[in-house]
C-alpha atoms as a PDB file:
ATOM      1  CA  UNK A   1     -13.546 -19.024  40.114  1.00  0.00           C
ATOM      2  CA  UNK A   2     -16.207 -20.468  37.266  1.00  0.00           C
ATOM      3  CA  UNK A   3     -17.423 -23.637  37.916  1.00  0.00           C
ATOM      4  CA  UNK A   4     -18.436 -25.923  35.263  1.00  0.00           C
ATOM      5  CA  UNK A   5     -21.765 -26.970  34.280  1.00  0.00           C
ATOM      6  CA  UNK A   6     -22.147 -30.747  33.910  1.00  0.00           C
ATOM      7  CA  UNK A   7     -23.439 -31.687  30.675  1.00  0.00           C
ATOM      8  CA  UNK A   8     -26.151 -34.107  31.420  1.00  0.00           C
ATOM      9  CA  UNK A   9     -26.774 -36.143  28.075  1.00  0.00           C
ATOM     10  CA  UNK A  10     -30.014 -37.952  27.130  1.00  0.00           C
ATOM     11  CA  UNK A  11     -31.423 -40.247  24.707  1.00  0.00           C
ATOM     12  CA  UNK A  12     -35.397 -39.958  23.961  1.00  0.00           C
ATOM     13  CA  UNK A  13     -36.973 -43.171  22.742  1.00  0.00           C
ATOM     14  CA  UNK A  14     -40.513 -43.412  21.344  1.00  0.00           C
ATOM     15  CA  UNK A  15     -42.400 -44.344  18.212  1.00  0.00           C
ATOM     16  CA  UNK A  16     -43.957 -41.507  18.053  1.00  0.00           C
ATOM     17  CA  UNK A  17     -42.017 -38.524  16.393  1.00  0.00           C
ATOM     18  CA  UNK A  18     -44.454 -35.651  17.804  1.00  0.00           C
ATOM     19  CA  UNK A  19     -43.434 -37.368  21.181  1.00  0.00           C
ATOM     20  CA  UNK A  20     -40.148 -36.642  20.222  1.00  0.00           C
ATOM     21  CA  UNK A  21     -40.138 -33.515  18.957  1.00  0.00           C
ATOM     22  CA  UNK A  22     -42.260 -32.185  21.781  1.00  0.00           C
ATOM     23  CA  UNK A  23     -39.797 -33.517  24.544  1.00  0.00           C
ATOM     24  CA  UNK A  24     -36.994 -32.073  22.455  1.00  0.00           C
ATOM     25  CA  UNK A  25     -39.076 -28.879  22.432  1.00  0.00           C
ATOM     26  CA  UNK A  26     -39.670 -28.757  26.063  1.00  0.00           C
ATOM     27  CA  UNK A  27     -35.650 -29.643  27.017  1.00  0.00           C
ATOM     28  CA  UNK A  28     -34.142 -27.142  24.451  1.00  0.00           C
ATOM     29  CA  UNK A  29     -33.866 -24.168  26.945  1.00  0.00           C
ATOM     30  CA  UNK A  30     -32.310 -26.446  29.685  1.00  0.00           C
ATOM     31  CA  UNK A  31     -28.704 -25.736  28.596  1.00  0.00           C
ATOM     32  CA  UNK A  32     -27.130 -28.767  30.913  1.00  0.00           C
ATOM     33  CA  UNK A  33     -29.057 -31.136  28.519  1.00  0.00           C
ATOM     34  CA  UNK A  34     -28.298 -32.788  25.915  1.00  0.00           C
ATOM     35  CA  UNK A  35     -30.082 -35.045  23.375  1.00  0.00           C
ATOM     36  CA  UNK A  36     -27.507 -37.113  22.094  1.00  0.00           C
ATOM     37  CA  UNK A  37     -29.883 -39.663  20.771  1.00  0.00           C
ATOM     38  CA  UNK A  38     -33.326 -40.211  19.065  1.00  0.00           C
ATOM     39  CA  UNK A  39     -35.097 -43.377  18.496  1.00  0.00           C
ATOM     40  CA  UNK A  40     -38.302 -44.510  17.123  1.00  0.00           C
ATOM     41  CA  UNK A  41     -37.771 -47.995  17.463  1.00  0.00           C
ATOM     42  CA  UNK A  42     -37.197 -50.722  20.121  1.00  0.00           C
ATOM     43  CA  UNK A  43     -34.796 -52.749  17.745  1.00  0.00           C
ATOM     44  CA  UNK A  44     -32.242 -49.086  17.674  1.00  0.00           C
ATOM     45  CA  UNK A  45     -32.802 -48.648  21.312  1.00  0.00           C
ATOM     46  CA  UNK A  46     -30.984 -52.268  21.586  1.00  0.00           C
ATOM     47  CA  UNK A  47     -28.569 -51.352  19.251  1.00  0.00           C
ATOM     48  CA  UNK A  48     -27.636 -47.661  21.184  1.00  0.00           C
ATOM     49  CA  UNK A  49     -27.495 -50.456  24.486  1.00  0.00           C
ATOM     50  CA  UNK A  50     -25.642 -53.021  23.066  1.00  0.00           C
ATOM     51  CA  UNK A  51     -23.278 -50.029  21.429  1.00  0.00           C
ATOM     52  CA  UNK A  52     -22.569 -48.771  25.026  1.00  0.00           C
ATOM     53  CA  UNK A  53     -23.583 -45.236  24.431  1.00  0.00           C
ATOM     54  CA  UNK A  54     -22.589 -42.642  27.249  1.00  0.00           C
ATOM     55  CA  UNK A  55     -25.628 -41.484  28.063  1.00  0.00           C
ATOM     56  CA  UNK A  56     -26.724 -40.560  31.764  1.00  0.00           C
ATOM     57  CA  UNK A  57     -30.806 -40.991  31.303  1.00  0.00           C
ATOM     58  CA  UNK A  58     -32.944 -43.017  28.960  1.00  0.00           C
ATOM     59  CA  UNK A  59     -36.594 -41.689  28.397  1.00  0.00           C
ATOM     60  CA  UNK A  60     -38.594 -44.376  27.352  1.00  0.00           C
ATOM     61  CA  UNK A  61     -41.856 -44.346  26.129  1.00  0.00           C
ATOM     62  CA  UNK A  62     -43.123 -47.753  27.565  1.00  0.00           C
ATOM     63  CA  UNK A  63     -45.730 -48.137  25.323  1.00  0.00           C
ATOM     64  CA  UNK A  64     -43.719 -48.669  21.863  1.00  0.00           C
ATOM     65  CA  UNK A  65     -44.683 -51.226  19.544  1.00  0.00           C
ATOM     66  CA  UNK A  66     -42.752 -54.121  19.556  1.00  0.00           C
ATOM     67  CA  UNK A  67     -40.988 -53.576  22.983  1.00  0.00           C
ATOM     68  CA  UNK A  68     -40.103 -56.006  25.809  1.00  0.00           C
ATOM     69  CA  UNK A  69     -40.119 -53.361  28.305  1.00  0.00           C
ATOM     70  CA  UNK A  70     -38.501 -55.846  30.949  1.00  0.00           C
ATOM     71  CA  UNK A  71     -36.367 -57.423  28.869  1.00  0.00           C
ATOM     72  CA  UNK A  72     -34.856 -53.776  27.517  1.00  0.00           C
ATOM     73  CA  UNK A  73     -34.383 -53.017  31.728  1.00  0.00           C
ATOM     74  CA  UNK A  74     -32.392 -56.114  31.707  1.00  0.00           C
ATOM     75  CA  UNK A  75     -30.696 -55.280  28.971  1.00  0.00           C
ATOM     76  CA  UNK A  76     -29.921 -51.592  30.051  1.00  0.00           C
ATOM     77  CA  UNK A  77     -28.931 -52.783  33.976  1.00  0.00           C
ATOM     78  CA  UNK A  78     -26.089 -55.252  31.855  1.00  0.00           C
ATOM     79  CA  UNK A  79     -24.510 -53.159  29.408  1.00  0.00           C
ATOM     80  CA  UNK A  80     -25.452 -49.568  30.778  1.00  0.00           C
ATOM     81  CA  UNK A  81     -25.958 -49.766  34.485  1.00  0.00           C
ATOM     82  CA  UNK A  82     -25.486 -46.730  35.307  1.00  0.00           C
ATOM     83  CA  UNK A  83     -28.213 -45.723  32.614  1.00  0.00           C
ATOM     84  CA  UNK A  84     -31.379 -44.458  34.775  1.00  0.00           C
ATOM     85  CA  UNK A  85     -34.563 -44.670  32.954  1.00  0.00           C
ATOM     86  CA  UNK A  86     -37.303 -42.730  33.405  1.00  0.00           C
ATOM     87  CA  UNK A  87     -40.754 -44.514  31.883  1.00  0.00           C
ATOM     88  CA  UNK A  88     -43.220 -42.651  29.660  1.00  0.00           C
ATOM     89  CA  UNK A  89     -46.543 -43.949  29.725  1.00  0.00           C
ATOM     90  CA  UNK A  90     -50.153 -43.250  28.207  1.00  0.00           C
ATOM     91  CA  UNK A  91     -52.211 -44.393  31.144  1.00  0.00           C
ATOM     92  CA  UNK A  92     -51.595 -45.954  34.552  1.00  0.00           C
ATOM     93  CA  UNK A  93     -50.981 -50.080  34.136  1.00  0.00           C
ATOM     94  CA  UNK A  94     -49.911 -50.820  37.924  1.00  0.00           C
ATOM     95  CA  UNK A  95     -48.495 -54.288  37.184  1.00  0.00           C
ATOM     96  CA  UNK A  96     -46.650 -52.665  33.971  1.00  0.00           C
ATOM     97  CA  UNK A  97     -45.506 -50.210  36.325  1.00  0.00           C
ATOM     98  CA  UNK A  98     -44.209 -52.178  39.172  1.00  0.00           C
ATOM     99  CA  UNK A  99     -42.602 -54.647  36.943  1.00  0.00           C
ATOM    100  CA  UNK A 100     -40.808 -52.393  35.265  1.00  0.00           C
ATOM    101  CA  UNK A 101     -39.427 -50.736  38.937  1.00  0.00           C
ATOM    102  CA  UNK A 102     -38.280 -53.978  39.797  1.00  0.00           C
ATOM    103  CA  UNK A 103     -36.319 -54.565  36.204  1.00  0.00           C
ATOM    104  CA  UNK A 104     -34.290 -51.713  36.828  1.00  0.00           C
ATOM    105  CA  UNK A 105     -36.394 -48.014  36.000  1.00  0.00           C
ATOM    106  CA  UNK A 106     -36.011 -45.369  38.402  1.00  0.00           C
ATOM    107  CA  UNK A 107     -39.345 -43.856  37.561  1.00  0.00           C
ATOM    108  CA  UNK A 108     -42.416 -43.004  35.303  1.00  0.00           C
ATOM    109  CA  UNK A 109     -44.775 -40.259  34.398  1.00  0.00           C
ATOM    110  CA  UNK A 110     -48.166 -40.316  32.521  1.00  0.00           C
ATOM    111  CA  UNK A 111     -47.684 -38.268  29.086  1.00  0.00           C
ATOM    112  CA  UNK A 112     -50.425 -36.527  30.126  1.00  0.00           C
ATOM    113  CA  UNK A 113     -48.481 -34.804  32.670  1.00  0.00           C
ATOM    114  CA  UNK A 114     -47.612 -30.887  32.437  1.00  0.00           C
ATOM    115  CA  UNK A 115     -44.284 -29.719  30.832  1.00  0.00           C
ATOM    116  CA  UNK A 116     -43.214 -28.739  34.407  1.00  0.00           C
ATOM    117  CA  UNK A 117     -43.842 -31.909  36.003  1.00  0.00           C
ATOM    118  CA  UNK A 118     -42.328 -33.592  32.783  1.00  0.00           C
ATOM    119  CA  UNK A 119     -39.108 -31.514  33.683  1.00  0.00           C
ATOM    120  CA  UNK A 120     -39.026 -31.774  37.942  1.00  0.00           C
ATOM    121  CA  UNK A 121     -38.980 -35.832  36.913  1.00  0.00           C
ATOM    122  CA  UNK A 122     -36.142 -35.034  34.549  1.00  0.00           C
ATOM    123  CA  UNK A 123     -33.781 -33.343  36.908  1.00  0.00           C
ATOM    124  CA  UNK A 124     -35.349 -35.720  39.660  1.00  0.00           C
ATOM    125  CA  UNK A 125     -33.527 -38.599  37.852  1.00  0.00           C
ATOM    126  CA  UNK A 126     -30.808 -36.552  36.423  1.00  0.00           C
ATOM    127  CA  UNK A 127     -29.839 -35.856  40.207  1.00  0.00           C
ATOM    128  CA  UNK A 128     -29.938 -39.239  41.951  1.00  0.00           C
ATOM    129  CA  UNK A 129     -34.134 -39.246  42.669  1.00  0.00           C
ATOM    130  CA  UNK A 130     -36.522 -41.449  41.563  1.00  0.00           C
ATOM    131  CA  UNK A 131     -39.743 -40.081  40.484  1.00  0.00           C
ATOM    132  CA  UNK A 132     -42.973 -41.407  41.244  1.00  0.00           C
ATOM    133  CA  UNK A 133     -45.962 -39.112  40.628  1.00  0.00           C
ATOM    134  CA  UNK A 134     -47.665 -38.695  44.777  1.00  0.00           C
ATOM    135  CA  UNK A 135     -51.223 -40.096  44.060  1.00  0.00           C
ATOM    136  CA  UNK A 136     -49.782 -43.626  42.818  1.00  0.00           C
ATOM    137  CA  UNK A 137     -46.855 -43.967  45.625  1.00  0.00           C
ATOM    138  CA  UNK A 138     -48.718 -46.020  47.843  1.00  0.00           C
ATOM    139  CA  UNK A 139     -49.949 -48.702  45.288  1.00  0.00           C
ATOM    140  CA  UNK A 140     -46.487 -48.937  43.942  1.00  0.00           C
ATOM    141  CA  UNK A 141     -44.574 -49.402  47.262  1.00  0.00           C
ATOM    142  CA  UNK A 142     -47.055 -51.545  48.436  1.00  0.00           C
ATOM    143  CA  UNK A 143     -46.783 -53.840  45.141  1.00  0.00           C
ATOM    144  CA  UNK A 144     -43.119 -53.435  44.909  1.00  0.00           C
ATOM    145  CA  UNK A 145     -42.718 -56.473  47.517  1.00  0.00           C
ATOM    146  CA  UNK A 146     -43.490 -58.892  44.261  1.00  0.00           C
ATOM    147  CA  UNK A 147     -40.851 -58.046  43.192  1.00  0.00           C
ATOM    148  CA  UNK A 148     -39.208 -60.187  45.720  1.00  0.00           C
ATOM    149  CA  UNK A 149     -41.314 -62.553  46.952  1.00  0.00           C
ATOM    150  CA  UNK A 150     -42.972 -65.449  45.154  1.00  0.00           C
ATOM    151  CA  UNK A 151     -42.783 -67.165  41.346  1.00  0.00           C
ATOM    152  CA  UNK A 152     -43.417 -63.588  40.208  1.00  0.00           C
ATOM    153  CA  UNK A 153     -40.428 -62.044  41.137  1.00  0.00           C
ATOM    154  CA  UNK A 154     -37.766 -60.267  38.944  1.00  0.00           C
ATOM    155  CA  UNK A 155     -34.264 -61.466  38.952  1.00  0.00           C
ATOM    156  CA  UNK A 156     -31.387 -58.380  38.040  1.00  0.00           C
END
C-alpha cells in the first residue's frame, strides 16, 4: 500500500532576492516542499494575506523595510490562522523577538544559522514545533510573561 506524501507548501518573504534565492536553493531537494510564493515586499505579503492563500508556513524575514512585523502577525492570526510563521532575523533583538511570539510566530532563527539548522526549524514548524534556537530559550520564556501582564501586553 503507497502512502502519500503531504505536500507542505510555503511562501518565502524578504527584500532581499539572494535571501530568496538561497532559501529556495537550500529547500529544492526537500520534495514535500513547495514554494508557492515569493515576495520582496511587505505591501504583497498583505496582499497574499488578505488573498487567503493556502499556504501551511510563512518565512518571514523580520527585518524588511517597511514592515509592521506585529501588525502583519495580527494580520496573519485573522485571515490565515492556521498560517505558522517562522521569523528570519539578522541579529538577536529580544524585545523584537518576544513581541513577535506573543503576536502570533511560532519561531525564529538568526540568518546566520547553518543550512541544517535553517531546515530542522523548517520541518520543526512544518510538523506542529516551535523553534527556538537553545542558547536564547531562557530569555524568551522568561520575557514571554509580557506578553500578558501589564500595559505592554499583546492582544490576539
Amino acid at each position: 500500500m503507497l502512502t502519500e506524501c503531504k505536500e507542505h507548501r510555503l511562501i518565502v518573504a524578504s527584500e532581499y532576492a539572494l535571501d530568496r534565492e538561497a532559501i529556495c536553493r537550500i529547500l529544492k531537494p526537500c520534495k514535500d516542499i513547495k514554494i508557492i510564493a515569493l515576495v520582496s515586499k511587505s505591501k504583497e505579503l498583505q496582499r497574499l494575506i488578505s488573498r487567503r492563500i493556502e499556504a501551511e508556513l510563512l518565512l518571514l524575514d523580520a527585518d524588511m523595510k517597511k514592515l509592521d512585523l506585529i501588525k502583519i502577525l495580527r494580520l496573519i492570526r485573522k485571515e490565515l490562522p492556521s498560517l505558522k510563521v517562522l521569523l528570519l532575523f539578522s541579529k538577536y533583538d529580544e524585545e523584537k523577538v518576544i513581541r513577535a511570539l506573543c503576536a502570533g510566530a511560532l519561531g525564529y532563527i538568526l540568518k546566520n544559522a547553518d543550512s541544517s539548522e535553517f531546515l530542522k526549524s523548517v520541518r520543526a514548524l512544518l510538523s506542529g514545533e516551535v523553534w527556538i534556537p537553545r542558547k536564547t530559550m531562557a530569555k524568551v520564556i522568561s520575557g514571554f510573561s509580557s506578553c500578558f501582564v501589564g500595559k505592554e501586553a499583546v492582544s490576539f
